[in-house]
PDB file of N, CA and C in Angstrom:
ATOM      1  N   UNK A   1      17.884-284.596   7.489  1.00  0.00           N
ATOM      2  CA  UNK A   1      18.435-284.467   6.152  1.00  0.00           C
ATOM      3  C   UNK A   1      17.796-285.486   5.206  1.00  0.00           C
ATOM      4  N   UNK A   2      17.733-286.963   5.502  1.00  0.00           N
ATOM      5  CA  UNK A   2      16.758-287.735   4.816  1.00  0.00           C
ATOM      6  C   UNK A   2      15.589-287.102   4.260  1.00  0.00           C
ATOM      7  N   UNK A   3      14.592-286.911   5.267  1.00  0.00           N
ATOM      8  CA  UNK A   3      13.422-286.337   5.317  1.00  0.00           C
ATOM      9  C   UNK A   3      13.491-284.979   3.993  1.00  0.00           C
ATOM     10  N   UNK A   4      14.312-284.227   4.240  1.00  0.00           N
ATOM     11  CA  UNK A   4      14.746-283.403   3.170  1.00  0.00           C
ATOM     12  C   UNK A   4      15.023-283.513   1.928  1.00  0.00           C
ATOM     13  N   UNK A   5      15.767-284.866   1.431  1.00  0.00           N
ATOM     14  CA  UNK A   5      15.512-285.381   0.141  1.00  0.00           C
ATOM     15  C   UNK A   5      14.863-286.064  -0.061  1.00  0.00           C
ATOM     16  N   UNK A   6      13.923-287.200   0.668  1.00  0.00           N
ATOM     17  CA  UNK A   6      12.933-287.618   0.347  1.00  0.00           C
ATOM     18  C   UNK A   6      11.794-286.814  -0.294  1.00  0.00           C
ATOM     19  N   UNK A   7      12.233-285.679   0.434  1.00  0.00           N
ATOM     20  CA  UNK A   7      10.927-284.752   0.065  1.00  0.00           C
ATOM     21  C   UNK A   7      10.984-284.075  -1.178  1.00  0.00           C
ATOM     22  N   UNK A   8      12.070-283.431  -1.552  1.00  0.00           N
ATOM     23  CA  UNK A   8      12.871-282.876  -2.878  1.00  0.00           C
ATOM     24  C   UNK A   8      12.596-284.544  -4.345  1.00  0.00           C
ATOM     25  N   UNK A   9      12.952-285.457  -3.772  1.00  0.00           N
ATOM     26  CA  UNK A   9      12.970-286.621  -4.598  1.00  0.00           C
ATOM     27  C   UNK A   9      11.438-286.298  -5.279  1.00  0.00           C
ATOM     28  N   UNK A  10      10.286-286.808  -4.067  1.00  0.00           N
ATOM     29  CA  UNK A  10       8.762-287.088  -4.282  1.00  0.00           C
ATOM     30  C   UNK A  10       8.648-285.656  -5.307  1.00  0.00           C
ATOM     31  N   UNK A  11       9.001-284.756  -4.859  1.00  0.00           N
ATOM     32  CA  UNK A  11       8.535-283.147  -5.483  1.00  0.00           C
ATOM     33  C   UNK A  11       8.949-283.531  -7.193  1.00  0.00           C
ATOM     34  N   UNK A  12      10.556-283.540  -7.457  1.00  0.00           N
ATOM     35  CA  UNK A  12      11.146-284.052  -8.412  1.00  0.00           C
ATOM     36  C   UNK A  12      10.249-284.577  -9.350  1.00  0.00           C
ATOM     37  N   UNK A  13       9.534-285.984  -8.921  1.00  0.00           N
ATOM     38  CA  UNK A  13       9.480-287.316  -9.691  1.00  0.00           C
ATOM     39  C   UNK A  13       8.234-286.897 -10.239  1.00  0.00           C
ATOM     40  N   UNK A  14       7.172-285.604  -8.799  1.00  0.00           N
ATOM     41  CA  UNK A  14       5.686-285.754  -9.379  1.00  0.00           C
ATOM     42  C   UNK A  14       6.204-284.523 -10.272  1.00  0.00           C
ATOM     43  N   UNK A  15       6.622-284.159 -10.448  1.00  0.00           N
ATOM     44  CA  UNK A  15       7.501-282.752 -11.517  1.00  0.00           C
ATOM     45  C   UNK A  15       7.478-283.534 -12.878  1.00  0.00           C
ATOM     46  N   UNK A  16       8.234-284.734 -12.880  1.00  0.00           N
ATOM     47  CA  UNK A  16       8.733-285.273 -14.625  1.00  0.00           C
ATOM     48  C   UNK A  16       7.007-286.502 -14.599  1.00  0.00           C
ATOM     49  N   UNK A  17       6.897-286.467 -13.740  1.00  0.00           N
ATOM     50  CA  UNK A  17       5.654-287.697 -14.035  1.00  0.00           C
ATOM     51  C   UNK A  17       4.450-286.441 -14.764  1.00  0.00           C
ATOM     52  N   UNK A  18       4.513-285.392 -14.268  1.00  0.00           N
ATOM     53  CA  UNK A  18       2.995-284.477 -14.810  1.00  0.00           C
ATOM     54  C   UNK A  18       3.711-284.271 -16.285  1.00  0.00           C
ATOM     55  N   UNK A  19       4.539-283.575 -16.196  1.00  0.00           N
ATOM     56  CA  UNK A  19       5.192-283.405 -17.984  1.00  0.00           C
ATOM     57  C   UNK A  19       5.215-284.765 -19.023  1.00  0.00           C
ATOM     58  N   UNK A  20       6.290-286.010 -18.682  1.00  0.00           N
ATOM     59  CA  UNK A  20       5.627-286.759 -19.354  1.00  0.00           C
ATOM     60  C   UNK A  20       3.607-287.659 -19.527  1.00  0.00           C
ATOM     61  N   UNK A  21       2.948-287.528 -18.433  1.00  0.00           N
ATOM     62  CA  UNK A  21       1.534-287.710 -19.051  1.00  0.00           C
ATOM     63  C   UNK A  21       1.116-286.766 -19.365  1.00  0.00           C
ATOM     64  N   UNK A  22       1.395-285.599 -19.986  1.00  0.00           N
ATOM     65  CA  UNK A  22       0.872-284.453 -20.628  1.00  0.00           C
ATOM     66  C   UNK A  22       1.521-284.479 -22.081  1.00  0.00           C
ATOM     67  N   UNK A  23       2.542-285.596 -21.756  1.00  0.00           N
ATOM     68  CA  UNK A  23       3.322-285.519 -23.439  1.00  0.00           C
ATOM     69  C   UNK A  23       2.697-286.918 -23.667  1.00  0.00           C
ATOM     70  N   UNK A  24       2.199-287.924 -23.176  1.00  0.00           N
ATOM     71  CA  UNK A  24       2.180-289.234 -23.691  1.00  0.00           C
ATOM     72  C   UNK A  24       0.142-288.859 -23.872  1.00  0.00           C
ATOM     73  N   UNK A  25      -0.380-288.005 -23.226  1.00  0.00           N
ATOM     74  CA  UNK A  25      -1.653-287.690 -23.544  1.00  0.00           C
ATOM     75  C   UNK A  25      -1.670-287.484 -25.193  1.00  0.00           C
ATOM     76  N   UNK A  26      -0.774-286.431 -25.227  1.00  0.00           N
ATOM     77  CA  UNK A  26      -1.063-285.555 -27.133  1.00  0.00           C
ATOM     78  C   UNK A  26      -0.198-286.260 -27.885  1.00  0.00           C
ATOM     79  N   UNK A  27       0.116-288.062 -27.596  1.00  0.00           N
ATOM     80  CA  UNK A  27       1.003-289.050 -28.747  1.00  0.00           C
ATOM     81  C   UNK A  27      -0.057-289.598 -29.466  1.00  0.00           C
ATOM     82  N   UNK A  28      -0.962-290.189 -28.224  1.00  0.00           N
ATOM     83  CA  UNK A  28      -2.285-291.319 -28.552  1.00  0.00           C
ATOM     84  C   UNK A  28      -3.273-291.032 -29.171  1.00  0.00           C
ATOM     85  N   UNK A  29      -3.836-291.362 -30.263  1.00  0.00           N
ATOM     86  CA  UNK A  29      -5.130-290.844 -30.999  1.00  0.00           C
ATOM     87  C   UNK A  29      -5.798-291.347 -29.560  1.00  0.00           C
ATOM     88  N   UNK A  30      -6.991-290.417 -29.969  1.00  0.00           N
ATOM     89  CA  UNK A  30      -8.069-290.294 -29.235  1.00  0.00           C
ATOM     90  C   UNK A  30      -8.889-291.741 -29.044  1.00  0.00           C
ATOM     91  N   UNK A  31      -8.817-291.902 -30.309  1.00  0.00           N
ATOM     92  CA  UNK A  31     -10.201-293.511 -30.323  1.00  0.00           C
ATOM     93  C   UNK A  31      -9.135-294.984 -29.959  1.00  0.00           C
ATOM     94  N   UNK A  32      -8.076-294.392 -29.488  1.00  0.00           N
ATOM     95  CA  UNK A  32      -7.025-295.682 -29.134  1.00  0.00           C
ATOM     96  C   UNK A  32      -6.107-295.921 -27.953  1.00  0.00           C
ATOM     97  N   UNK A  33      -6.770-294.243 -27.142  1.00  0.00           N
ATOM     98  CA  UNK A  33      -5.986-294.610 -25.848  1.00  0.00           C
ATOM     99  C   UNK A  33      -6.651-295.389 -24.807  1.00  0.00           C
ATOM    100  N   UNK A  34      -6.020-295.857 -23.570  1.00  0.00           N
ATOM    101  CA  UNK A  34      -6.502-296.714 -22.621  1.00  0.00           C
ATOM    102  C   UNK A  34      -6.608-295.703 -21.452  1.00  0.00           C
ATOM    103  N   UNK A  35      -7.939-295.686 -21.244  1.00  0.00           N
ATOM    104  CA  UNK A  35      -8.231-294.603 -20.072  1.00  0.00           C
ATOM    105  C   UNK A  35      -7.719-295.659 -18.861  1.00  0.00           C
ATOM    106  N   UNK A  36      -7.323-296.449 -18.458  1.00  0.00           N
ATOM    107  CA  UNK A  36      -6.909-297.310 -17.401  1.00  0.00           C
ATOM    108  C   UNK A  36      -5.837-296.791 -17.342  1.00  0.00           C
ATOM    109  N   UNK A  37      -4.866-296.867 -18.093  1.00  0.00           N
ATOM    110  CA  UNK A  37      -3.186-296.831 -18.005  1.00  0.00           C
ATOM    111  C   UNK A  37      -2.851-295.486 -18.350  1.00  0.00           C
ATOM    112  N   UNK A  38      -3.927-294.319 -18.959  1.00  0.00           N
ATOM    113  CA  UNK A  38      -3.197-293.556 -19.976  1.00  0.00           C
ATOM    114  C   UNK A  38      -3.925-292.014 -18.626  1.00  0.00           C
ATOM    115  N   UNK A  39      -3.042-291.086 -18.366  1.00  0.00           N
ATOM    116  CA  UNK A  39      -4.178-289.726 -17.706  1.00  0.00           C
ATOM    117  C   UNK A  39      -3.864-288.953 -19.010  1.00  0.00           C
ATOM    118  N   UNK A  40      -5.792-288.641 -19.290  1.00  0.00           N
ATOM    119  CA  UNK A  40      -5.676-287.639 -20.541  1.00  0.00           C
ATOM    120  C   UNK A  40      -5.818-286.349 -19.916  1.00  0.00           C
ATOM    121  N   UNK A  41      -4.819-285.316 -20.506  1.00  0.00           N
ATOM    122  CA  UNK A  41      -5.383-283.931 -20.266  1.00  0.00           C
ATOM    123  C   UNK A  41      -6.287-283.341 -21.061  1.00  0.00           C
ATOM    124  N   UNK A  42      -7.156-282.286 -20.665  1.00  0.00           N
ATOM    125  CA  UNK A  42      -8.081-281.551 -21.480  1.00  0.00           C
ATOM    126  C   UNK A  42      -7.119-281.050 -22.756  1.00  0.00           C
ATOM    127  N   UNK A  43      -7.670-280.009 -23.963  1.00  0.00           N
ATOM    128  CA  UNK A  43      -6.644-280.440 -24.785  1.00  0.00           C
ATOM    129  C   UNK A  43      -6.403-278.536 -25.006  1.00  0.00           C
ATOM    130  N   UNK A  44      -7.333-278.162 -23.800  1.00  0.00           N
ATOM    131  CA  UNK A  44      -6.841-276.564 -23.437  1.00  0.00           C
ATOM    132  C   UNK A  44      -5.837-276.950 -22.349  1.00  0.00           C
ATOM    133  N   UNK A  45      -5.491-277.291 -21.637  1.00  0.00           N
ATOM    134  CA  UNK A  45      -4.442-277.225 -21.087  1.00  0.00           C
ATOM    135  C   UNK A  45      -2.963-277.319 -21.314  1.00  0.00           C
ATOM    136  N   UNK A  46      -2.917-276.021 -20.788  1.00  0.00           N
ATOM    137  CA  UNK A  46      -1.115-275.336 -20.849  1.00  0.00           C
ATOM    138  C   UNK A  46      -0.284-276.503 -20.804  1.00  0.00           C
ATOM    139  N   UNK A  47       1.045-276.731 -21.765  1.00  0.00           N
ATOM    140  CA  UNK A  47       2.202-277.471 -20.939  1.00  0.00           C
ATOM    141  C   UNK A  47       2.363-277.310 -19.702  1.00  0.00           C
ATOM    142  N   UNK A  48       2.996-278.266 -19.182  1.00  0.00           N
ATOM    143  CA  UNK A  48       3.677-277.850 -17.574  1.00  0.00           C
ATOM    144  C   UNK A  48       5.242-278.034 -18.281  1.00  0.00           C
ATOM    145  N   UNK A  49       5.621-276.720 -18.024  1.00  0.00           N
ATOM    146  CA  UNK A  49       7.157-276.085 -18.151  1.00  0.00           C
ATOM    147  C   UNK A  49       7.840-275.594 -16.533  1.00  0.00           C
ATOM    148  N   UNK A  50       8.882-275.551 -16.976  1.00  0.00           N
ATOM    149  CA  UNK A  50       9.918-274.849 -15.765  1.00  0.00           C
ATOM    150  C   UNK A  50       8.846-274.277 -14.672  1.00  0.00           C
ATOM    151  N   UNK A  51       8.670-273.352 -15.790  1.00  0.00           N
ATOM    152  CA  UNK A  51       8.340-271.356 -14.745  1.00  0.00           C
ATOM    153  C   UNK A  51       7.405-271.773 -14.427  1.00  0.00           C
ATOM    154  N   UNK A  52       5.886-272.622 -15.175  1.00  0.00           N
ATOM    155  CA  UNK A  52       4.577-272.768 -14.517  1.00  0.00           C
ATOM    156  C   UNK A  52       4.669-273.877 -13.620  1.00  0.00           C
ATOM    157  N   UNK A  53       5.856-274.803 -13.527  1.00  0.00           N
ATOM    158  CA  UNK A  53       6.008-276.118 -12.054  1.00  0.00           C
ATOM    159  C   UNK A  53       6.633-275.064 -11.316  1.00  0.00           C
ATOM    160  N   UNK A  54       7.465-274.057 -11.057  1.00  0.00           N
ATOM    161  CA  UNK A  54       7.899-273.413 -10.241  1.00  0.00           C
ATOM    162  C   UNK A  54       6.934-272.256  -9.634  1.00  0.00           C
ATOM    163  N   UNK A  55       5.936-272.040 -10.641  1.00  0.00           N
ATOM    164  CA  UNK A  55       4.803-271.004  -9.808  1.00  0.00           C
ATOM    165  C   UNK A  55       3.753-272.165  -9.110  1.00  0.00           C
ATOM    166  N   UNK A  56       3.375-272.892  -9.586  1.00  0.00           N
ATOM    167  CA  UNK A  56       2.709-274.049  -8.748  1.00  0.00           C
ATOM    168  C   UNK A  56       3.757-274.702  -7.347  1.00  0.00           C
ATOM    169  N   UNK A  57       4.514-274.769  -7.293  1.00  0.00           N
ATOM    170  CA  UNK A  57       5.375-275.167  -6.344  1.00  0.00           C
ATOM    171  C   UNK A  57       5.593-274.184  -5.334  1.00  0.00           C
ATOM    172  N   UNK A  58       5.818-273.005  -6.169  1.00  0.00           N
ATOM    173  CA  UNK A  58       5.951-271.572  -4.631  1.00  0.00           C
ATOM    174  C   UNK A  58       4.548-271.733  -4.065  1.00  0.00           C
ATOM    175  N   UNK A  59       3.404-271.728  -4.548  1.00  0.00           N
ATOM    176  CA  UNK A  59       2.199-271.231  -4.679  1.00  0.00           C
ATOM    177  C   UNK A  59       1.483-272.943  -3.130  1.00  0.00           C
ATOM    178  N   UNK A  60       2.180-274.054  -3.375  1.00  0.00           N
ATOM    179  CA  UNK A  60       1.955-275.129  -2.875  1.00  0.00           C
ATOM    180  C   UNK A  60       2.786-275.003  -1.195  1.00  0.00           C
ATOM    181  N   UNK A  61       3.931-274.303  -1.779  1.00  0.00           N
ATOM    182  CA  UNK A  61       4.690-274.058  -0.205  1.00  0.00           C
ATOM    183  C   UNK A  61       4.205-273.180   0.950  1.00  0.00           C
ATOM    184  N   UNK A  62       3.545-272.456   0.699  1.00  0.00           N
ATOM    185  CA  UNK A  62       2.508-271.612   1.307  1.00  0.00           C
ATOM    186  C   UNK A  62       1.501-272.338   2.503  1.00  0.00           C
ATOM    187  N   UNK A  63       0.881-273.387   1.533  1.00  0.00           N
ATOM    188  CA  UNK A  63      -0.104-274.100   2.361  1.00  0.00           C
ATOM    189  C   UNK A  63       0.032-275.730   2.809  1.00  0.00           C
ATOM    190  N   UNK A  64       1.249-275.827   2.450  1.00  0.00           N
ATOM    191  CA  UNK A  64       1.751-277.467   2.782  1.00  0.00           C
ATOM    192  C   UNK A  64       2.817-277.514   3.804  1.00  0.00           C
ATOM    193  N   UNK A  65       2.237-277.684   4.943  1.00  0.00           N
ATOM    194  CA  UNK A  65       3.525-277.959   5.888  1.00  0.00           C
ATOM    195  C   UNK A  65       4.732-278.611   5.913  1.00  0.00           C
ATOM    196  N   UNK A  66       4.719-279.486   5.135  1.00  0.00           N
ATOM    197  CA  UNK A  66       5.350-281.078   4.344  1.00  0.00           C
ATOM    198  C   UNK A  66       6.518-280.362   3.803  1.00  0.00           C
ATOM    199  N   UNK A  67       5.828-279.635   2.711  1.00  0.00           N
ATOM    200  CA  UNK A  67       6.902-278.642   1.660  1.00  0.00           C
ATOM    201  C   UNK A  67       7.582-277.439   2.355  1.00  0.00           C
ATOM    202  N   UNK A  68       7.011-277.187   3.532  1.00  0.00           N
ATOM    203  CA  UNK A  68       7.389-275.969   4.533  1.00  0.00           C
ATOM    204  C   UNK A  68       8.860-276.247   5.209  1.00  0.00           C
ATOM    205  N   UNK A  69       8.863-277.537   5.268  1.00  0.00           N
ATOM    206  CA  UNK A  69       9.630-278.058   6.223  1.00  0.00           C
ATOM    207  C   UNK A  69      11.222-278.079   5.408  1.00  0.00           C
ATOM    208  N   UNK A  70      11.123-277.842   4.164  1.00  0.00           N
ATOM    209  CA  UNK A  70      12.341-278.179   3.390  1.00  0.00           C
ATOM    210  C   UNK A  70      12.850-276.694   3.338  1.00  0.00           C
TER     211      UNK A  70
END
């Protein structure tokens, strides 16, 4: 059961960590962000919303034993 929310937690956290650096990417002018601290996305790339973390996530359970296990 641990193992089970540990795993749900990690899934969770990398869930709100991709949405906010995709929102803190399109705050920073360009000639003032810190490529050290800052991940820029391309500036064609889709939000990550609900439905597209949930088609990436079905799509990840398939081939991840890790995620299989939950």
């Amino acid at each position: 059961m641990a193992q089970w929310l540990n795993t749900c937690r990690r899934v969770y956290n990398y869930a709100l960590a991709e949405r906010r650096d995709w929102i803190q990417a399109r705050k920073c002018p360009v000639n003032a962000c810190s490529i050290q601290r800052e991940f820029i996305y391309p500036m064609d790339s889709e939000k990550p919303t609900y439905y597209s973390q949930k088609r990436n996530l079905t799509a990840a359970r398939k081939t991840n034993s890790f995620l299989q296990a939950v």
